[in-house]
C-alpha atoms as a PDB file:
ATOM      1  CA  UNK A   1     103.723 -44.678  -5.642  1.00  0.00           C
ATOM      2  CA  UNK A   2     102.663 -41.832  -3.523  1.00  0.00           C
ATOM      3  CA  UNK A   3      99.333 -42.341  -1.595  1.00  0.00           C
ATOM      4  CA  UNK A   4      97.211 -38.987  -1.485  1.00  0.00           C
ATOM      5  CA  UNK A   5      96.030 -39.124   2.151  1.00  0.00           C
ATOM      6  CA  UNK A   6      92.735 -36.780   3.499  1.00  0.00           C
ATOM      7  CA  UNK A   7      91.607 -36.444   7.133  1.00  0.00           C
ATOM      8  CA  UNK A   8      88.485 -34.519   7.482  1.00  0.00           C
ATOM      9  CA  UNK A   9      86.921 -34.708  11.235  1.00  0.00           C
ATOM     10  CA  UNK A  10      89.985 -34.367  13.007  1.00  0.00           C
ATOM     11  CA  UNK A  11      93.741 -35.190  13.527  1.00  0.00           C
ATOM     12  CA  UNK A  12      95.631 -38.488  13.455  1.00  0.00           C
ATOM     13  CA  UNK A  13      99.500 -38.913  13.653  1.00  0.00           C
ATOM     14  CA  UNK A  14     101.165 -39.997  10.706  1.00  0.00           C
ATOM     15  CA  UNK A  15     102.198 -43.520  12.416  1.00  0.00           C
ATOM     16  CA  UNK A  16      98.292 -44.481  12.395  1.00  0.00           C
ATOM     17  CA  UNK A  17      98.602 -43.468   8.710  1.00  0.00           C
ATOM     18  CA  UNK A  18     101.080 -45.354   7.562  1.00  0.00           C
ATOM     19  CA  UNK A  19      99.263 -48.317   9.340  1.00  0.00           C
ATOM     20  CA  UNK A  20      96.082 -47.613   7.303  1.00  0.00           C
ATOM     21  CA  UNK A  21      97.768 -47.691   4.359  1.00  0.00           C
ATOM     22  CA  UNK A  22      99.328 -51.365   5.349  1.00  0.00           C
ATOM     23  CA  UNK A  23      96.369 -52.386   6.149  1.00  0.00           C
ATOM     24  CA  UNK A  24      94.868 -51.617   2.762  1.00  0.00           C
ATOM     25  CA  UNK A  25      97.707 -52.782   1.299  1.00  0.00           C
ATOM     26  CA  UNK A  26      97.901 -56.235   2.942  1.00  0.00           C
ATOM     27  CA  UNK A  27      93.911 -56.424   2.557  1.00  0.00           C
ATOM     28  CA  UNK A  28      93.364 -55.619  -0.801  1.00  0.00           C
ATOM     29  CA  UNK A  29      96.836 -57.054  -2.353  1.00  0.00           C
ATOM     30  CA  UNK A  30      97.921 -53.741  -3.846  1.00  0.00           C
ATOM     31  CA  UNK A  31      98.697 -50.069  -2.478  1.00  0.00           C
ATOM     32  CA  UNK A  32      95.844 -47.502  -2.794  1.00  0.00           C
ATOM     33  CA  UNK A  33      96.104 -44.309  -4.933  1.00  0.00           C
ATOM     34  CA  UNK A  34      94.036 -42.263  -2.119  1.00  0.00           C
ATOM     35  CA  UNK A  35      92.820 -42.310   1.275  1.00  0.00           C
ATOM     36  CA  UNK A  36      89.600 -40.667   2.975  1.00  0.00           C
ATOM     37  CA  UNK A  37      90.033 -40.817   6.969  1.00  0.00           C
ATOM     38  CA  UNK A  38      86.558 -39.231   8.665  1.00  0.00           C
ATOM     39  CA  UNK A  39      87.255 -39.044  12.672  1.00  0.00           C
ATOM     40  CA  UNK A  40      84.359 -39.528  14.892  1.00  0.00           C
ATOM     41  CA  UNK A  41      85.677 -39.351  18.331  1.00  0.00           C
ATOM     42  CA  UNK A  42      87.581 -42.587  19.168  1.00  0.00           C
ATOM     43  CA  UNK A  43      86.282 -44.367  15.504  1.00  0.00           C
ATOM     44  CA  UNK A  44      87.153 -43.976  11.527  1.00  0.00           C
ATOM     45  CA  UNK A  45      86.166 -44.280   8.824  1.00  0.00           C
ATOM     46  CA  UNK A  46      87.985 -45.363   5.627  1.00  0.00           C
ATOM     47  CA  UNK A  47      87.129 -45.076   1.968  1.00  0.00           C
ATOM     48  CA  UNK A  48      90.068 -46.492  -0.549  1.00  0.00           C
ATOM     49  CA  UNK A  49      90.150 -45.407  -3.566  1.00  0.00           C
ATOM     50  CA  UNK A  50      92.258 -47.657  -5.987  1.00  0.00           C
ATOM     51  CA  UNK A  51      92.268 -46.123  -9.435  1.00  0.00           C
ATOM     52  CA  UNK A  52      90.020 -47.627 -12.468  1.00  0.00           C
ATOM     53  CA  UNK A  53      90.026 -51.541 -12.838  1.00  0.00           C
ATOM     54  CA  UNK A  54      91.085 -52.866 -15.815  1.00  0.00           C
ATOM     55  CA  UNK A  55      88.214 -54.433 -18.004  1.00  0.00           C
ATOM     56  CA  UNK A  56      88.408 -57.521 -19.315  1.00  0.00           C
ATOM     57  CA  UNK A  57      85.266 -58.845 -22.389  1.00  0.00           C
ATOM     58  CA  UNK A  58      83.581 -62.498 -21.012  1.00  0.00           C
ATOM     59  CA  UNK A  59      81.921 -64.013 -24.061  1.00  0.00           C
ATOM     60  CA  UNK A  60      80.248 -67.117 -24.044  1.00  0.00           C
ATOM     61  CA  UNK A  61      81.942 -69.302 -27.343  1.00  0.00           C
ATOM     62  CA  UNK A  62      80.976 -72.708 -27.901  1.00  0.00           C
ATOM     63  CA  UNK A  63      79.311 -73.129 -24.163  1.00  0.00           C
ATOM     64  CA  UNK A  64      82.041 -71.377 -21.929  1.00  0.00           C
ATOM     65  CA  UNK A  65      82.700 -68.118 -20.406  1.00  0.00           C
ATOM     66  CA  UNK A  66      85.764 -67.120 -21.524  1.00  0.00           C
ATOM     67  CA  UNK A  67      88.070 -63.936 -22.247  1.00  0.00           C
ATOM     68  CA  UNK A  68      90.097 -65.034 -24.670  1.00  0.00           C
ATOM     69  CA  UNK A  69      90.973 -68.188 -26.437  1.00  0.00           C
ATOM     70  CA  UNK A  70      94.180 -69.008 -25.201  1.00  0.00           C
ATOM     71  CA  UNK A  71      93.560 -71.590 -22.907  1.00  0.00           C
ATOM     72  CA  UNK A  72      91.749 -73.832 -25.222  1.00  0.00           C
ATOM     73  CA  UNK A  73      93.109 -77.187 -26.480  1.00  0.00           C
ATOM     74  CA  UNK A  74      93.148 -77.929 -30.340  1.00  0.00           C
ATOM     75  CA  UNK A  75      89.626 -78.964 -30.634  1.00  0.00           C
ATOM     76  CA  UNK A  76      88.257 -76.221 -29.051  1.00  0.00           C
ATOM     77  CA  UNK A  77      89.774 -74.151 -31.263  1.00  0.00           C
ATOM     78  CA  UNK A  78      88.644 -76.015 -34.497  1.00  0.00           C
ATOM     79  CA  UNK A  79      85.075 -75.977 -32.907  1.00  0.00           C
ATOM     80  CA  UNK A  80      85.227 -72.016 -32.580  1.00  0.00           C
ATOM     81  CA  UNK A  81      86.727 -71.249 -35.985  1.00  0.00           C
ATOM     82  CA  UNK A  82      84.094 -73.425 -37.951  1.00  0.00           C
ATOM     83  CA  UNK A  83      81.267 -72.031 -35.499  1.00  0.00           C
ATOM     84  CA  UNK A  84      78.556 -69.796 -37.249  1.00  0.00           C
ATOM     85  CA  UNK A  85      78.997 -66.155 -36.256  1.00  0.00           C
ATOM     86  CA  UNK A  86      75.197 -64.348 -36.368  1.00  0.00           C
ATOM     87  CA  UNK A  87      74.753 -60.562 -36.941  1.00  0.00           C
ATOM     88  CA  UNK A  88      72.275 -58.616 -35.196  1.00  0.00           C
END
């Protein structure tokens, strides 16, 4: 995956680069879609940008916050199919 990289403020060689984009990489546990570098003399800044997030639904059934049901044992699972469902 190609990183799009944008310096704005100045000039950096592409060895510093390469080392932000480890750095994000080891940080944040995956590699980043884009990179904004501002120069300010001898500082940076960064801004990431990682692509959407995948959502995942949390409802509260029977007492827990869950996502889905997989994880619950066999009476769990009775308990939330004989539950009463109420419409809005």
């Amino acid at each position: 995956m190609n990183c799009d990289v944008r310096v704005t403020g100045g000039t950096l060689p592409q060895e510093e680069i390469d080392a932000y984009i480890q750095r994000a990489e080891k940080k944040f546990g995956s590699r980043p879609q884009g990179i904004d570098i501002r120069v300010d003399g001898d500082y940076v800044e960064l801004s990431y940008d990682f692509g959407a997030a995948p959502f995942h639904r949390i409802r509260r059934i029977t007492g827990y916050l869950v996502g889905t049901l997989d994880r619950f044992n066999n009476a769990k699972r009775a308990e939330e199919s004989q539950r009463v469902k109420h419409s809005v």
